[in-house]
Protein backbone atom coordinates (compact mmCIF):
# COMPACT_ATOMS: atom_id res chain seq x y z
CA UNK A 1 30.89 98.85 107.68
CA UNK A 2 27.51 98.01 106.35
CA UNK A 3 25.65 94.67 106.61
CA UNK A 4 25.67 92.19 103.88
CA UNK A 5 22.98 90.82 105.83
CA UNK A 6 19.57 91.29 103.73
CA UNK A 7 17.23 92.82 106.27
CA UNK A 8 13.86 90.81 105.57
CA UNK A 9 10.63 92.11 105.89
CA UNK A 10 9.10 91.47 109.27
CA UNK A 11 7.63 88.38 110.15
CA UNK A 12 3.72 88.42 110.14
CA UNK A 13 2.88 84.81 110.02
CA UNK A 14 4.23 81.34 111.88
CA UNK A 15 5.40 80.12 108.28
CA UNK A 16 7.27 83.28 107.82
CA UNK A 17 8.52 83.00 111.25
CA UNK A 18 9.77 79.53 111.37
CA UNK A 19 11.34 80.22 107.94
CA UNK A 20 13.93 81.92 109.17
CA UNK A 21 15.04 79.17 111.65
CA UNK A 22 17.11 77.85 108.73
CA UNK A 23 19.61 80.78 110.12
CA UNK A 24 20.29 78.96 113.69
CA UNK A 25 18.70 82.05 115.40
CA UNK A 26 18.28 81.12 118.97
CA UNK A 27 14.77 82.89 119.39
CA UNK A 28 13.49 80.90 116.45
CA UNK A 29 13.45 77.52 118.50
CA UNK A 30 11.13 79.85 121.42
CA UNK A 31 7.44 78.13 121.05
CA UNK A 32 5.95 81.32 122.22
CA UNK A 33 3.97 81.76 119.34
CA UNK A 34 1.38 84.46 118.48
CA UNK A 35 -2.37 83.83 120.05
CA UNK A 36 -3.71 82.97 116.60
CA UNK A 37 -1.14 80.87 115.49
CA UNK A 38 -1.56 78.01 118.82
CA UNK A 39 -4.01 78.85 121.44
CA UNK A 40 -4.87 82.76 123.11
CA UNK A 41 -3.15 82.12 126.40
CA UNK A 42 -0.44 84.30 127.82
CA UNK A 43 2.65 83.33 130.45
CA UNK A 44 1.90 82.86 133.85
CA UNK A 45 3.15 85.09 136.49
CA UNK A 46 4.48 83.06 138.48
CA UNK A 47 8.26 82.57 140.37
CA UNK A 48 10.80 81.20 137.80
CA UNK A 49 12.10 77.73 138.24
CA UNK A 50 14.81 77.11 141.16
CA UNK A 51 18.44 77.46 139.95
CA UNK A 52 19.89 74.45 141.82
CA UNK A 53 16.42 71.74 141.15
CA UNK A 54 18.24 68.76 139.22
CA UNK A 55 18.91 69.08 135.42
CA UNK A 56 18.87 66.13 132.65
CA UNK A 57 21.35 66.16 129.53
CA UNK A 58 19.49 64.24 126.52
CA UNK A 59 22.04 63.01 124.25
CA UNK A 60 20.56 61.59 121.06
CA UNK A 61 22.23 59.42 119.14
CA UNK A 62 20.85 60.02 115.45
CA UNK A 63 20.52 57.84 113.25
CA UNK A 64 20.01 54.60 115.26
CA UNK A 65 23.36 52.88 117.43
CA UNK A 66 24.11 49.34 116.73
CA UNK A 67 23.70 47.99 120.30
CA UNK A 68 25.36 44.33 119.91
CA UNK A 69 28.59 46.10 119.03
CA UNK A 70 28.55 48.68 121.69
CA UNK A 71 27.76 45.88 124.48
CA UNK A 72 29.23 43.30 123.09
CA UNK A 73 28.07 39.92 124.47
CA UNK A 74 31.80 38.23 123.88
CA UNK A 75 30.88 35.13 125.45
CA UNK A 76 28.02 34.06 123.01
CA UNK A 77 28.69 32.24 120.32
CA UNK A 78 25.35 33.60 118.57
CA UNK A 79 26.95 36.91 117.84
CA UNK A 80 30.25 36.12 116.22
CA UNK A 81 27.74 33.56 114.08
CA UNK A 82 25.43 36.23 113.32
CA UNK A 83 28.55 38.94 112.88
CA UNK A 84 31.65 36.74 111.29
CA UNK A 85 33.17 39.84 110.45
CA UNK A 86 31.77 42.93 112.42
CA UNK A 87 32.06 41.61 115.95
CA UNK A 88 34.51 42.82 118.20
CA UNK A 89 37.15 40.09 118.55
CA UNK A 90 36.85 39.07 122.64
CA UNK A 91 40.96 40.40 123.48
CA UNK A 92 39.59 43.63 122.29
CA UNK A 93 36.58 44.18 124.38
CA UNK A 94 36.49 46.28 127.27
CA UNK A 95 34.91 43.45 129.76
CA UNK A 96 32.56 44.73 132.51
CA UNK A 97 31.45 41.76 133.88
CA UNK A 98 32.51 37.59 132.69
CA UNK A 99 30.10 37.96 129.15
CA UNK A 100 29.93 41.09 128.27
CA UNK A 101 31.76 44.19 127.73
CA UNK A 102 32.31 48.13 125.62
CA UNK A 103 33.49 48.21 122.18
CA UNK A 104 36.83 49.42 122.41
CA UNK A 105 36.62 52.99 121.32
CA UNK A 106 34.54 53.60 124.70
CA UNK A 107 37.60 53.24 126.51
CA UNK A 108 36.74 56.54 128.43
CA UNK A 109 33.13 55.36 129.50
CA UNK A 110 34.32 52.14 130.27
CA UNK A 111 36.42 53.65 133.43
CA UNK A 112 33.25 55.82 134.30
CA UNK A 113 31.55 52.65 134.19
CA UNK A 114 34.12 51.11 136.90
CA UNK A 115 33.84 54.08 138.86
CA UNK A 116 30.25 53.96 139.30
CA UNK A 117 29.16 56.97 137.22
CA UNK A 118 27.47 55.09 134.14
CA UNK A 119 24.48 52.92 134.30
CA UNK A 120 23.89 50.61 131.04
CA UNK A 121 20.33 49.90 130.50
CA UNK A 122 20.62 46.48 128.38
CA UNK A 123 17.83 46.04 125.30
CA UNK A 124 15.73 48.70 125.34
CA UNK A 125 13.09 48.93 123.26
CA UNK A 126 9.23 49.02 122.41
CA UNK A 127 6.44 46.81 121.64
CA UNK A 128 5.40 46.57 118.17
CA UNK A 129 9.04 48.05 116.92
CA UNK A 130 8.76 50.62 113.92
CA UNK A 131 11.90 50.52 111.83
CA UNK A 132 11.69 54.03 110.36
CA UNK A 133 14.16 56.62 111.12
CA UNK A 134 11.01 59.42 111.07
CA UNK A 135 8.41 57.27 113.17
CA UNK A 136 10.80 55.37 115.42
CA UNK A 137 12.09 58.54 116.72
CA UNK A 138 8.68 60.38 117.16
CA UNK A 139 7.86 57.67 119.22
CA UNK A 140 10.85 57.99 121.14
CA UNK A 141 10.57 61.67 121.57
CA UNK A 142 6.92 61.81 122.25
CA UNK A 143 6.91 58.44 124.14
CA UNK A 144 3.74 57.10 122.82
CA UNK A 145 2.72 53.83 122.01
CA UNK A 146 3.75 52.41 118.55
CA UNK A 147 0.22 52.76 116.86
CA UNK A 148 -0.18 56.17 118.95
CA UNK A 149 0.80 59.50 117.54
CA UNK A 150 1.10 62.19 120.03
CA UNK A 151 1.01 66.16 119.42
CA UNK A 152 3.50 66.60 122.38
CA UNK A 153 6.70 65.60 123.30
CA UNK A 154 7.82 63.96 126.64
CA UNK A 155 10.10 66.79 127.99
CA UNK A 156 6.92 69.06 126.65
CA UNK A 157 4.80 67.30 128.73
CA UNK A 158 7.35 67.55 131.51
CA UNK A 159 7.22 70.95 131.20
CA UNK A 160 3.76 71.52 131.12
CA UNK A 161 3.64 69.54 134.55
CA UNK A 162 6.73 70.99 136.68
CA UNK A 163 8.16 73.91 135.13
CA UNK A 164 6.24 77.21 136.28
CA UNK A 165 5.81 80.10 133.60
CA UNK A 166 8.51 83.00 133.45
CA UNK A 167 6.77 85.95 135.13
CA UNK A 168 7.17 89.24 132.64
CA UNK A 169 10.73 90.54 132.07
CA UNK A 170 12.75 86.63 132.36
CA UNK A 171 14.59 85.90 129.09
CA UNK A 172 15.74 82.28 130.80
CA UNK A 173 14.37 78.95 129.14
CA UNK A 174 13.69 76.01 130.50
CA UNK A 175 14.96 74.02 127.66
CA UNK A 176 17.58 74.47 125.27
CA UNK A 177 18.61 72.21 122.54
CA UNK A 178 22.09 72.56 120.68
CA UNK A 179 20.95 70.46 117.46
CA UNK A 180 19.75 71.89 113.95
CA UNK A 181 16.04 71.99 114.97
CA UNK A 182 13.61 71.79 117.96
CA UNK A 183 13.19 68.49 119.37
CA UNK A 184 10.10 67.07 118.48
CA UNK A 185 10.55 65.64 122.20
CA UNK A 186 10.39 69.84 123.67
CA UNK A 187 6.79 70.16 122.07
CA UNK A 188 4.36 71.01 124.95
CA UNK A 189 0.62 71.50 125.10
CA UNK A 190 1.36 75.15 127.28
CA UNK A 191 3.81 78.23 125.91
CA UNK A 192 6.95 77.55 127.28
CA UNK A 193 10.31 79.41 127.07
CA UNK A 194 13.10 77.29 125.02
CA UNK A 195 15.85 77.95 123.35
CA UNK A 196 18.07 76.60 119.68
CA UNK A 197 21.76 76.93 119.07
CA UNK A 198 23.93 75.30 116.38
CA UNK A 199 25.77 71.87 117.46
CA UNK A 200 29.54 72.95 118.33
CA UNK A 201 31.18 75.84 118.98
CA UNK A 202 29.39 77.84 116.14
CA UNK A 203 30.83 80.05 113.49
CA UNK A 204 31.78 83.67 114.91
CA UNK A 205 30.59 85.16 111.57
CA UNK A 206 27.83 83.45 111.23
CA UNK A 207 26.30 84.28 115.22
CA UNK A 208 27.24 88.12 114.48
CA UNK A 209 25.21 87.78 111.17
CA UNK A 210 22.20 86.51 113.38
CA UNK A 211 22.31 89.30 115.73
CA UNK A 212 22.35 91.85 113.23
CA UNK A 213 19.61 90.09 111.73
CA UNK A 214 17.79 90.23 115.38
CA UNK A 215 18.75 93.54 115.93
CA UNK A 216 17.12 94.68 112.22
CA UNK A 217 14.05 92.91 112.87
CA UNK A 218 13.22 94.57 116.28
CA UNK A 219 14.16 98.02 115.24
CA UNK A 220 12.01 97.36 112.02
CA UNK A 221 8.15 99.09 112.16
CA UNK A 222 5.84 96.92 113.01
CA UNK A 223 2.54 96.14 109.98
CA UNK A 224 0.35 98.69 111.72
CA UNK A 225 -2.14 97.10 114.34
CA UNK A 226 -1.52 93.66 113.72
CA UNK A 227 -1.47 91.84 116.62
CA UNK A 228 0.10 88.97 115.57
CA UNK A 229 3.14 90.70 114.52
CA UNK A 230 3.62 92.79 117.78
CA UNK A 231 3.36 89.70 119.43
CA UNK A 232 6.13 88.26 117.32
CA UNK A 233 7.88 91.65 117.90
CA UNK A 234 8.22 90.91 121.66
CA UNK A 235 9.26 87.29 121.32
CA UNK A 236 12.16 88.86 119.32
CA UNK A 237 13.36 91.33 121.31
CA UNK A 238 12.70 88.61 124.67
CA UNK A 239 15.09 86.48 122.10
CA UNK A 240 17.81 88.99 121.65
CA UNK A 241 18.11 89.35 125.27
CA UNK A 242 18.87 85.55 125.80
CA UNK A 243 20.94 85.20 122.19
CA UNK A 244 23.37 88.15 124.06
CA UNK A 245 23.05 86.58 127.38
CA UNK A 246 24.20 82.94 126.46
CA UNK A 247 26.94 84.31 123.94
CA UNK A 248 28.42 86.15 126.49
CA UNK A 249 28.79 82.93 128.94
CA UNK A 250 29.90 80.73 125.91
CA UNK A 251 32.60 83.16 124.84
CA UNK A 252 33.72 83.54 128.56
CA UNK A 253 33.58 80.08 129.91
CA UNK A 254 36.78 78.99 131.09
CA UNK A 255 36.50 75.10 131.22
CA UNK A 256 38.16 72.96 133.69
CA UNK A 257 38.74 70.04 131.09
CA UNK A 258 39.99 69.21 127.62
CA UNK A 259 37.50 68.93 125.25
CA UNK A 260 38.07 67.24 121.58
CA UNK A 261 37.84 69.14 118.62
CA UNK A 262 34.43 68.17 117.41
CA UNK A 263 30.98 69.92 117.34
CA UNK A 264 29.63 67.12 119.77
CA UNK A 265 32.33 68.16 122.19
CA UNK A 266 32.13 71.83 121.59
CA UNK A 267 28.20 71.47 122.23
CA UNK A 268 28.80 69.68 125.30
CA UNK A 269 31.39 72.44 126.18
CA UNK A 270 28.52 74.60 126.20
CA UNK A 271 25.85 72.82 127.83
CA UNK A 272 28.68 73.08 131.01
CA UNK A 273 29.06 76.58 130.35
CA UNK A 274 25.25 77.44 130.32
CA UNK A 275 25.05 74.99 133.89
CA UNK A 276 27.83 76.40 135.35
CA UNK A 277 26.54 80.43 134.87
CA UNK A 278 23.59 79.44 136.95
CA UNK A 279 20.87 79.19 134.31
CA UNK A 280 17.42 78.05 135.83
CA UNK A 281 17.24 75.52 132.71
CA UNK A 282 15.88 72.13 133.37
CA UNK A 283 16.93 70.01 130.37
CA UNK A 284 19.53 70.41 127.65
CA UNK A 285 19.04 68.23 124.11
CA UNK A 286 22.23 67.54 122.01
CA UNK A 287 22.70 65.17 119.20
CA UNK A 288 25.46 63.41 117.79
CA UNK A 289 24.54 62.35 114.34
CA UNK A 290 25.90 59.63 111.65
CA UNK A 291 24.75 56.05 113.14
CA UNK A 292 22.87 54.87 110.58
CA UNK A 293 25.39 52.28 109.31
CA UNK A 294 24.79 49.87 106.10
CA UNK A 295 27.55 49.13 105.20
CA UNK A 296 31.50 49.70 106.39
CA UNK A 297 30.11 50.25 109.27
CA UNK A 298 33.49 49.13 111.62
CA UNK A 299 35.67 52.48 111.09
CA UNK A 300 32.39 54.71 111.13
CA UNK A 301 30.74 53.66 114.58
CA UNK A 302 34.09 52.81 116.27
CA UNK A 303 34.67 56.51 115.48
CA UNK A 304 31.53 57.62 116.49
CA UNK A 305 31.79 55.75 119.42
CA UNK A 306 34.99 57.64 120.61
CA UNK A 307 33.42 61.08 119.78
CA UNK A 308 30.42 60.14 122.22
CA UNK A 309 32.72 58.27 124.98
CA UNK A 310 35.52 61.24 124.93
CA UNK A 311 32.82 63.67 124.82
CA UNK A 312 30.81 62.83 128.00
CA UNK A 313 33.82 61.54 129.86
CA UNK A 314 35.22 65.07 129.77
CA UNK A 315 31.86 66.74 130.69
CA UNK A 316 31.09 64.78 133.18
CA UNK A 317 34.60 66.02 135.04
CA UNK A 318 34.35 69.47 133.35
CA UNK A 319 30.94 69.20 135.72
CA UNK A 320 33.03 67.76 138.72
CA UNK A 321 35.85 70.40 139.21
CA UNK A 322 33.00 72.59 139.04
CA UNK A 323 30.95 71.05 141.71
CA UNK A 324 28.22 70.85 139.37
CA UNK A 325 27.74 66.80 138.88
CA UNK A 326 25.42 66.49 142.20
CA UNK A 327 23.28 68.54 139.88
CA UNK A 328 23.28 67.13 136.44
CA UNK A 329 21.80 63.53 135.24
CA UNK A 330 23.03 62.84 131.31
CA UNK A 331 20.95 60.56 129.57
CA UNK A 332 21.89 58.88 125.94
CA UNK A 333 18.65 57.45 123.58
CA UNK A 334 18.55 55.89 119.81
CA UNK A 335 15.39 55.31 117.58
CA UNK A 336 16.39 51.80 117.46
CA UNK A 337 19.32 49.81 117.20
CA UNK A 338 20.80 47.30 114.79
CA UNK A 339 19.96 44.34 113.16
CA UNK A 340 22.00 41.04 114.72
CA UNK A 341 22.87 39.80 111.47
CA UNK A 342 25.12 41.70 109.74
CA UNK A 343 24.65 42.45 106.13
CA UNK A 344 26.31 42.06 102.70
CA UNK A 345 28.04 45.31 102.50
CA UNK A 346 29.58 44.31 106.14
CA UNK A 347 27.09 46.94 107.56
CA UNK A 348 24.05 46.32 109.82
CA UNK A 349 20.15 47.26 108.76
CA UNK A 350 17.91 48.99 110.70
CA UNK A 351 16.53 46.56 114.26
CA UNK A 352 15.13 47.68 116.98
CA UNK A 353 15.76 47.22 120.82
CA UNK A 354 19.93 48.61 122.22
CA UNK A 355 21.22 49.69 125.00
CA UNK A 356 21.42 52.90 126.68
CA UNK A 357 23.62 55.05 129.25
CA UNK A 358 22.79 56.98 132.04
CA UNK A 359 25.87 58.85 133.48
CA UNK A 360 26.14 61.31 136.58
CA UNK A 361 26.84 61.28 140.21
CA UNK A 362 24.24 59.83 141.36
CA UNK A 363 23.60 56.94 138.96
CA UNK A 364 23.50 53.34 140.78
CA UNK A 365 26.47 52.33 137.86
CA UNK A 366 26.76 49.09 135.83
CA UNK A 367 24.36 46.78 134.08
CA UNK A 368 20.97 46.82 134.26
CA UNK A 369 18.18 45.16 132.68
CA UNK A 370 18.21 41.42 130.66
CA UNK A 371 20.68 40.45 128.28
CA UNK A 372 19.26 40.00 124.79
CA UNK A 373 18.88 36.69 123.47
CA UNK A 374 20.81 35.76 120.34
CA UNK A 375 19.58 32.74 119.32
CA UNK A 376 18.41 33.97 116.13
CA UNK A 377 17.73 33.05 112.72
CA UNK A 378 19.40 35.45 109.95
CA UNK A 379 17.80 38.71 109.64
CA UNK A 380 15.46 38.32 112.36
CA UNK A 381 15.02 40.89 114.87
CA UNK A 382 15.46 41.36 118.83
CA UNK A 383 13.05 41.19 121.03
CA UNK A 384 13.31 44.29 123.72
CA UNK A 385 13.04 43.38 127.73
CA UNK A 386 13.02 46.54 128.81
CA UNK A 387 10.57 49.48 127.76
CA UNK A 388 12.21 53.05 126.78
CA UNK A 389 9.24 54.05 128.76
CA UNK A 390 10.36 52.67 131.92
CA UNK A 391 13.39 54.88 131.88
CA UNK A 392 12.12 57.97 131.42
CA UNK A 393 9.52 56.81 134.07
CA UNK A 394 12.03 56.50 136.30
CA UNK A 395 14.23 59.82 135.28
CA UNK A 396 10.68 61.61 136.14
CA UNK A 397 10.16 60.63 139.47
CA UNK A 398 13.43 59.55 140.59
CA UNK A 399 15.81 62.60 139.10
CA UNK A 400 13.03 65.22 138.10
CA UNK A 401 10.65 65.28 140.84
CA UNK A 402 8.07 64.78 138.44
CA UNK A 403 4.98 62.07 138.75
CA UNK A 404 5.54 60.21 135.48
CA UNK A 405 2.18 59.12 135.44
CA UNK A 406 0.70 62.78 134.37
CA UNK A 407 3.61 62.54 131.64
CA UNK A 408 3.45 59.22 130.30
CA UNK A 409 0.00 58.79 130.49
CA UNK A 410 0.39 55.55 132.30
CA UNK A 411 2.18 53.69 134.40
CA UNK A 412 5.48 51.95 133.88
CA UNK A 413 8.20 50.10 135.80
CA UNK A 414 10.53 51.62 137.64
CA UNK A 415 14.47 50.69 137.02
CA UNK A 416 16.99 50.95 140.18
CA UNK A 417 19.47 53.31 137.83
CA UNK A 418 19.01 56.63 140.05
């Protein structure tokens, strides 16, 4: 049967290259550009990175979490002031301590909570807070200073600092993201292997489409001498052998839990399935989107919120019956949370500091960090006690093996969370 896939003309520039990431191609989220296009340096020859070192799962929640009504402080009478009728009524909160507790859709994080697997980093935040979606998350993902802007991200700079170069003939990357484009937070300052699919399950159609579109572009003749292109040509074909490789563990994976319907879910499905075949991967990226609530926001982020808490409840015991969860950290992040006050159309603007959750095996579990305080005109903001930086400080030299120092570019406190 013949293609209805166009075949395209061969790519012989980055813009034409990156063009075609609007397809979901795996190979399109590789940053092993041409010489010309970054810097002439080629991949070191040296040993691949260990199969059993420890892996992180960044989950991103887009879009910014409110915070107040995912820990809800149900003992202070400055939130139900603030929220008269967005916060969660106190017989409905799932208490973790005498004052506060989860909003009731996290039902399934609150037992991993009791059991010790989740650490909740409270009011985490920045100095200097930037309430745009665009800038609060480049500053998230890069970890830079507020007035700082940063060419690299921190899992880029991660890289550049612990994870060797694939010697010639490896197809495995270090990074892989299941989200609709590379992390800002992957960027690196060296070449480094990664690798793009789309969030969920993906469409059957639509992955064979992309491999006939690989397979068209690597069989097409190259533009005559130009290096550039025969560069590209190799990335592609490296990509086709990892696009084949990680279809064929996705489509056999036989999880040992029940998943939920959703992309999130199916994405997380997969980030097991890529662990569990042995993949010398260090850190996985995937993002569950729709937080950005003005208005109505009850119903949205109470749904939300059971997508995320089902969702890494059964991946962390998908990991477990697999003997897998000595192995793998999972880390949540926002670009800010929500305002205290709640607004007009019963929704909640854009704030800044919120809490986080760190979930695996070897998490010390429950609260950490200082409470925020509430006492708080209308519409005025939260002031963070704990610096994002600080966690990922600590996820660097406590989880990765990794001096944060080299990767922050300073230093920053430590947290007791691993």
């Amino acid at each position: 049967m013949a293609s209805n896939v166009p075949t395209p003309l061969f790519p012989t520039t980055r813009r034409e290259f990156l063009q075609l990431s609007g397809r979901g191609i795996g190979l399109l989220a590789f940053s092993r550009f041409a010489p010309s296009f970054l810097v002439n340096s080629a991949l070191a020859a040296s040993p691949a990175p260990e199969k059993d070192r420890p892996i992180l799962v960044l989950v991103q929640l887009a879009g910014g979490n409110d915070g107040l009504n995912t820990l809800v402080p149900y003992e202070d009478a400055n939130y139900y002031r603030l929220r008269p009728t967005l916060g969660i009524a106190k017989d409905k909160v799932l208490r973790l301590n005498a004052t506060v507790g989860l909003h009731p859709s996290c039902a399934a994080l609150h037992r991993l909570t009791q059991n010790g697997k989740v650490a909740i980093v409270q009011n985490v935040g920045y100095p200097n807070p930037n309430r745009s979606h665009f800038r609060s998350s480049e500053i998230w993902e890069t970890a830079s200073g507020s007035n700082e802007f940063l060419a690299t991200g921190w899992i880029g700079r991660f890289m550049d600092n612990a994870c060797a170069g694939a010697p010639a003939g490896s197809h495995d990357p270090v990074g892989i993201h299941l989200s609709n484009g590379l992390p800002q937070s992957f960027l690196g300052a060296s070449d480094h292997p990664t690798f793009g699919l789309l969030p969920g399950a993906g469409n059957h159609r639509e992955n064979e489409e992309n491999r006939r579109l690989l397979d068209s572009l690597v069989n097409q003749p190259g533009p005559g001498e130009n290096a550039n292109a025969t560069y590209l040509k190799h990335t592609l074909m490296d990509a086709l052998v990892t696009e084949r490789k990680v279809q064929s563990v996705l489509s056999g994976y036989q999880p040992s839990a029940t998943y939920a319907g959703n992309p999130f879910a199916a994405s997380l499905r997969n980030v097991a399935a890529l662990i569990a075949a042995g993949l010398p991967t260090r850190v996985y990226f995937v993002s569950l989107t729709g937080f950005d609530t003005h208005s109505n926001q009850a119903n949205q982020q109470a749904n939300l919120l059971t997508t995320l808490s089902e969702g890494l409840a059964a991946f962390q015991k998908d990991l477990e019956l697999h003997r897998l969860e000595g192995q793998v950290t999972t880390m949540t992040f926002s670009e800010f949370g929500r305002r205290p006050s709640e607004n007009e159309s019963r929704g909640t603007d854009h704030g800044t500091a919120a809490p986080l959750f760190v979930m695996g095996a070897r998490v010390k579990g429950g609260l950490h960090g200082t409470a925020p305080d509430l006492n708080l005109a209308h519409n005025q903001d939260l002031t963070y006690t704990t610096d994002f930086r600080s966690v990922y400080a600590t996820m660097l030299d406590r989880w990765m093996n990794c001096p944060s120092e080299s990767v922050l570019g300073g230093k920053f406190a430590s947290l007791p969370i691993v």
